[in-house]
C-alpha atoms as a PDB file:
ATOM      1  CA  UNK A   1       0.000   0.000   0.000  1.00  0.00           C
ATOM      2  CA  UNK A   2       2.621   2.424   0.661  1.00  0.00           C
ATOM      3  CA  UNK A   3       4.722   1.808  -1.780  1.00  0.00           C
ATOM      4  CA  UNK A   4       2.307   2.460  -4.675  1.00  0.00           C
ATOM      5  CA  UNK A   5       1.726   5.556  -2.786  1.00  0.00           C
ATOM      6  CA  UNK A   6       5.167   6.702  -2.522  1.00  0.00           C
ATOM      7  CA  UNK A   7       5.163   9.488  -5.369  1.00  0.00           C
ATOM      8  CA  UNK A   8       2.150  11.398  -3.661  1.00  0.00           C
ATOM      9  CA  UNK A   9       3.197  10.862  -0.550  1.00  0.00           C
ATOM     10  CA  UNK A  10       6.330  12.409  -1.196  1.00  0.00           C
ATOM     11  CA  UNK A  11       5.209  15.170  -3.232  1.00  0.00           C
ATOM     12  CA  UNK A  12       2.616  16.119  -0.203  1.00  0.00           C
ATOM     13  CA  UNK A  13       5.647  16.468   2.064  1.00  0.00           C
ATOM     14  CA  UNK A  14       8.189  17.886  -0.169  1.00  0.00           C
ATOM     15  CA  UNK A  15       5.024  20.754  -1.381  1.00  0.00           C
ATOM     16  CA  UNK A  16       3.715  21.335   2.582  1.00  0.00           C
ATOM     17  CA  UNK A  17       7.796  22.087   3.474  1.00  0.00           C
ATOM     18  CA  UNK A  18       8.141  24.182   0.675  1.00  0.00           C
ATOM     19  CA  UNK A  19       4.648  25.889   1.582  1.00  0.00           C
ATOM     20  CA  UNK A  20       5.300  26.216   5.357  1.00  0.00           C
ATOM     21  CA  UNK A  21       9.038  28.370   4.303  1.00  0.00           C
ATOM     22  CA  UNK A  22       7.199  30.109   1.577  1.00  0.00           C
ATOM     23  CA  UNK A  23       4.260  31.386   4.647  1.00  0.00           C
ATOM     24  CA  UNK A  24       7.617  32.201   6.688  1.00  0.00           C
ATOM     25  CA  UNK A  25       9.583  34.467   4.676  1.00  0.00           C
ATOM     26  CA  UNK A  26       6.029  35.863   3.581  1.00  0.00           C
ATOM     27  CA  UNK A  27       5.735  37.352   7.872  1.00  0.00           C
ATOM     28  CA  UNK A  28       9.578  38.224   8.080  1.00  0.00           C
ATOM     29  CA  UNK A  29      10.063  40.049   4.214  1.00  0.00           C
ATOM     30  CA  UNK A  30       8.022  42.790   4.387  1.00  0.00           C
ATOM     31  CA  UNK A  31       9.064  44.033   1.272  1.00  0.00           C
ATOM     32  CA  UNK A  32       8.246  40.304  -0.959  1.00  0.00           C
ATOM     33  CA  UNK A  33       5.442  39.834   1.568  1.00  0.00           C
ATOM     34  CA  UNK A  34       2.814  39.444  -1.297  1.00  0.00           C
ATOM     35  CA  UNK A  35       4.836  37.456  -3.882  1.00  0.00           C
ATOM     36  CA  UNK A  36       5.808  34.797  -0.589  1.00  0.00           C
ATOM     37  CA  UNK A  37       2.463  34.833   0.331  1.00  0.00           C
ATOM     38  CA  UNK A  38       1.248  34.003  -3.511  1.00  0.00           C
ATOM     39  CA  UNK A  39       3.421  31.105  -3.934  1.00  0.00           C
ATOM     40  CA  UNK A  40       2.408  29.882  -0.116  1.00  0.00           C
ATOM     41  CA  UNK A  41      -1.353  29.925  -1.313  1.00  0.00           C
ATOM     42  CA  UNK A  42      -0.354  28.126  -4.865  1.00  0.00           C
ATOM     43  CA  UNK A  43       1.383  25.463  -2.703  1.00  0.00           C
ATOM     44  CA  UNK A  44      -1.758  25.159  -0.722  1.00  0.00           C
ATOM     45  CA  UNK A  45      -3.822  24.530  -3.566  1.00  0.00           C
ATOM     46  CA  UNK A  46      -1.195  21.785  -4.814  1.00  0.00           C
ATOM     47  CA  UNK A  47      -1.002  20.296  -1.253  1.00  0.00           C
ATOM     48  CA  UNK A  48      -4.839  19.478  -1.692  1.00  0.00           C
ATOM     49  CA  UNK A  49      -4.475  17.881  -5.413  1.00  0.00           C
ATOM     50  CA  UNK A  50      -1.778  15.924  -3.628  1.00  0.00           C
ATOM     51  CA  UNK A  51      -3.958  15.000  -0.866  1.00  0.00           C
ATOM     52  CA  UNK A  52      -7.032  14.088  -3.111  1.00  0.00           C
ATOM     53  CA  UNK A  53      -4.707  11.549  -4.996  1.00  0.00           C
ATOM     54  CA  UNK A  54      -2.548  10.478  -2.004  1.00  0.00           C
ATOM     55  CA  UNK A  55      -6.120   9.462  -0.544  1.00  0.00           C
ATOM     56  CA  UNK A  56      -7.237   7.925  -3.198  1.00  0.00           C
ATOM     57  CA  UNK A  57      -4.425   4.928  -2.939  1.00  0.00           C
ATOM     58  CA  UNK A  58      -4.662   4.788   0.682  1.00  0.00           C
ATOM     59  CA  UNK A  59      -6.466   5.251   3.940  1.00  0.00           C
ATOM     60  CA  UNK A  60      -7.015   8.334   5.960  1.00  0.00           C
ATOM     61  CA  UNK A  61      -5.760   6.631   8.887  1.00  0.00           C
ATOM     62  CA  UNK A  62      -1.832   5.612   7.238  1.00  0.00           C
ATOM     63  CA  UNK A  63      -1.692   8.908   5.018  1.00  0.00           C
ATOM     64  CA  UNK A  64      -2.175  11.359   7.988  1.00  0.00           C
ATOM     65  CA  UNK A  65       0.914   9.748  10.531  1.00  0.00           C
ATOM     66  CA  UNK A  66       3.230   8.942   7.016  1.00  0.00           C
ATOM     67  CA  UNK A  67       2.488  12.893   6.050  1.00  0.00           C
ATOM     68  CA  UNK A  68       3.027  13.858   9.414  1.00  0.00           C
ATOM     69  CA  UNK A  69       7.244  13.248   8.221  1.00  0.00           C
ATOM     70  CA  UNK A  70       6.813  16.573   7.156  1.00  0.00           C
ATOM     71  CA  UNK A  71       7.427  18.574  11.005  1.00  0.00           C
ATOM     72  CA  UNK A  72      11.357  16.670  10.283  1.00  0.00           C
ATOM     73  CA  UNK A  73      11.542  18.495   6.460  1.00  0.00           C
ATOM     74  CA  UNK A  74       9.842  21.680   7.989  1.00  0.00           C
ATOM     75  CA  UNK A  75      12.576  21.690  10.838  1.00  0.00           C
ATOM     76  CA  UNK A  76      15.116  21.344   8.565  1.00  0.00           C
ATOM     77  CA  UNK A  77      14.378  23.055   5.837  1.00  0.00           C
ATOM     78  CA  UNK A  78      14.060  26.585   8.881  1.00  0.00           C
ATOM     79  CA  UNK A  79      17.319  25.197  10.036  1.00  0.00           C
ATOM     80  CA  UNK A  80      18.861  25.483   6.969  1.00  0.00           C
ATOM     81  CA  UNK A  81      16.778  27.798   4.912  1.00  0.00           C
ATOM     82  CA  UNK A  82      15.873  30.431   7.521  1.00  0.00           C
ATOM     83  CA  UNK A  83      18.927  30.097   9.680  1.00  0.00           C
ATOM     84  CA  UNK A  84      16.497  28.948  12.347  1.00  0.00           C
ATOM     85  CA  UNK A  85      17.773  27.400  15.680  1.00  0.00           C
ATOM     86  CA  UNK A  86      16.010  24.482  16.757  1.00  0.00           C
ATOM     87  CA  UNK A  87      16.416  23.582  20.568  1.00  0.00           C
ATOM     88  CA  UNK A  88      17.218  20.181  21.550  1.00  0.00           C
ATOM     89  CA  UNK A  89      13.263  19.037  22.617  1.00  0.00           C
ATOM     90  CA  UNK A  90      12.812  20.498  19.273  1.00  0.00           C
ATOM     91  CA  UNK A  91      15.121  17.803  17.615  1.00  0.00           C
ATOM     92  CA  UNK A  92      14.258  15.145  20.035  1.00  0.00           C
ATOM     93  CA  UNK A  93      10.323  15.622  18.583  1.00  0.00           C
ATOM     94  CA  UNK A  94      11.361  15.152  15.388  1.00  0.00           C
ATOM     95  CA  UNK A  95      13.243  11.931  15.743  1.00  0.00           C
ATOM     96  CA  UNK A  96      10.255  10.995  17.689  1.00  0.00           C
ATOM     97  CA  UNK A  97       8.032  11.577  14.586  1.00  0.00           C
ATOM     98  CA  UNK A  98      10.743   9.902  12.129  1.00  0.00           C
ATOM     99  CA  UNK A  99      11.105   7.033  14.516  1.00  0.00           C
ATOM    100  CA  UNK A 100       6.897   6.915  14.350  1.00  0.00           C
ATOM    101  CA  UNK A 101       7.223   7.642  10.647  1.00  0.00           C
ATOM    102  CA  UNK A 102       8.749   4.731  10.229  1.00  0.00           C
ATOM    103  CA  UNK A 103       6.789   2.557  12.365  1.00  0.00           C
ATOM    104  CA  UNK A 104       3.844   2.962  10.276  1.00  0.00           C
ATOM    105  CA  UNK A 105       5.479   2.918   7.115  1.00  0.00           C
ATOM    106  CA  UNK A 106       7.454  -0.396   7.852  1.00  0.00           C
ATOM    107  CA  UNK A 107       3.683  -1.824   8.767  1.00  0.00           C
END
C-alpha cells in the first residue's frame, strides 16, 4: 500500500515544506510579503491535489501519521533555509516523529 503511494506521498511532504518556508519568509520580508504569500497559497492549492490523490491509494488513517514526516523536512528546511535554531526538545520531537514515521510505514 505504501509503496504504490510513494510518489504522492512524497510530493505532499516535499510541497507542505516548501509551503510552510514560503508562509515564513512571507511574515519576516516585508518588502516580498505578497509574492511569498502568492506562492504559499499556490502550494496550498497543490497540497490538496496531492492529498485528493494520495487518498485515493490509501487510507485516511496511514496517510495522515506517514504525512506527518513533514514537522522533520519543515525543521530542517528553517534550520537550513531560515537560519532557524532548533532547541534540543525540538530535535528530540522530530526523531520521535521519524522514529513513528517509520513505524507505520514499515507496517
Amino acid at each position: 500500500m505504501v509503496a504504490q503511494a510513494a510518489l504522492p506521498l512524497t510530493l505532499c511532504i516535499g510541497v507542505e515544506t516548501a509551503q510552510q518556508i514560503a508562509f515564513s519568509l512571507a511574515g519576516s520580508r516585508p518588502g516580498r510579503r505578497l509574492a511569498w504569500m502568492s506562492l504559499g497559497v499556490g502550494l496550498h492549492v497543490m497540497l490538496l491535489a496531492l492529498w485528493c490523490w494520495l487518498l485515493m491509494l490509501m487510507p485516511l488513517g496511514v496517510a495522515a501519521p506517514l504525512t506527518a514526516a513533514s514537522y522533520l523536512t519543515v525543521a530542517l528546511a528553517s534550520h537550513v533555509v531560515l537560519k532557524e535554531r532548533v532547541s534540543r526538545w525540538g530535535w528530540l520531537g522530530v526523531v520521535s516523529i521519524a522514529l513513528g514515521f517509520a513505524l507505520i510505514a514499515g507496517r
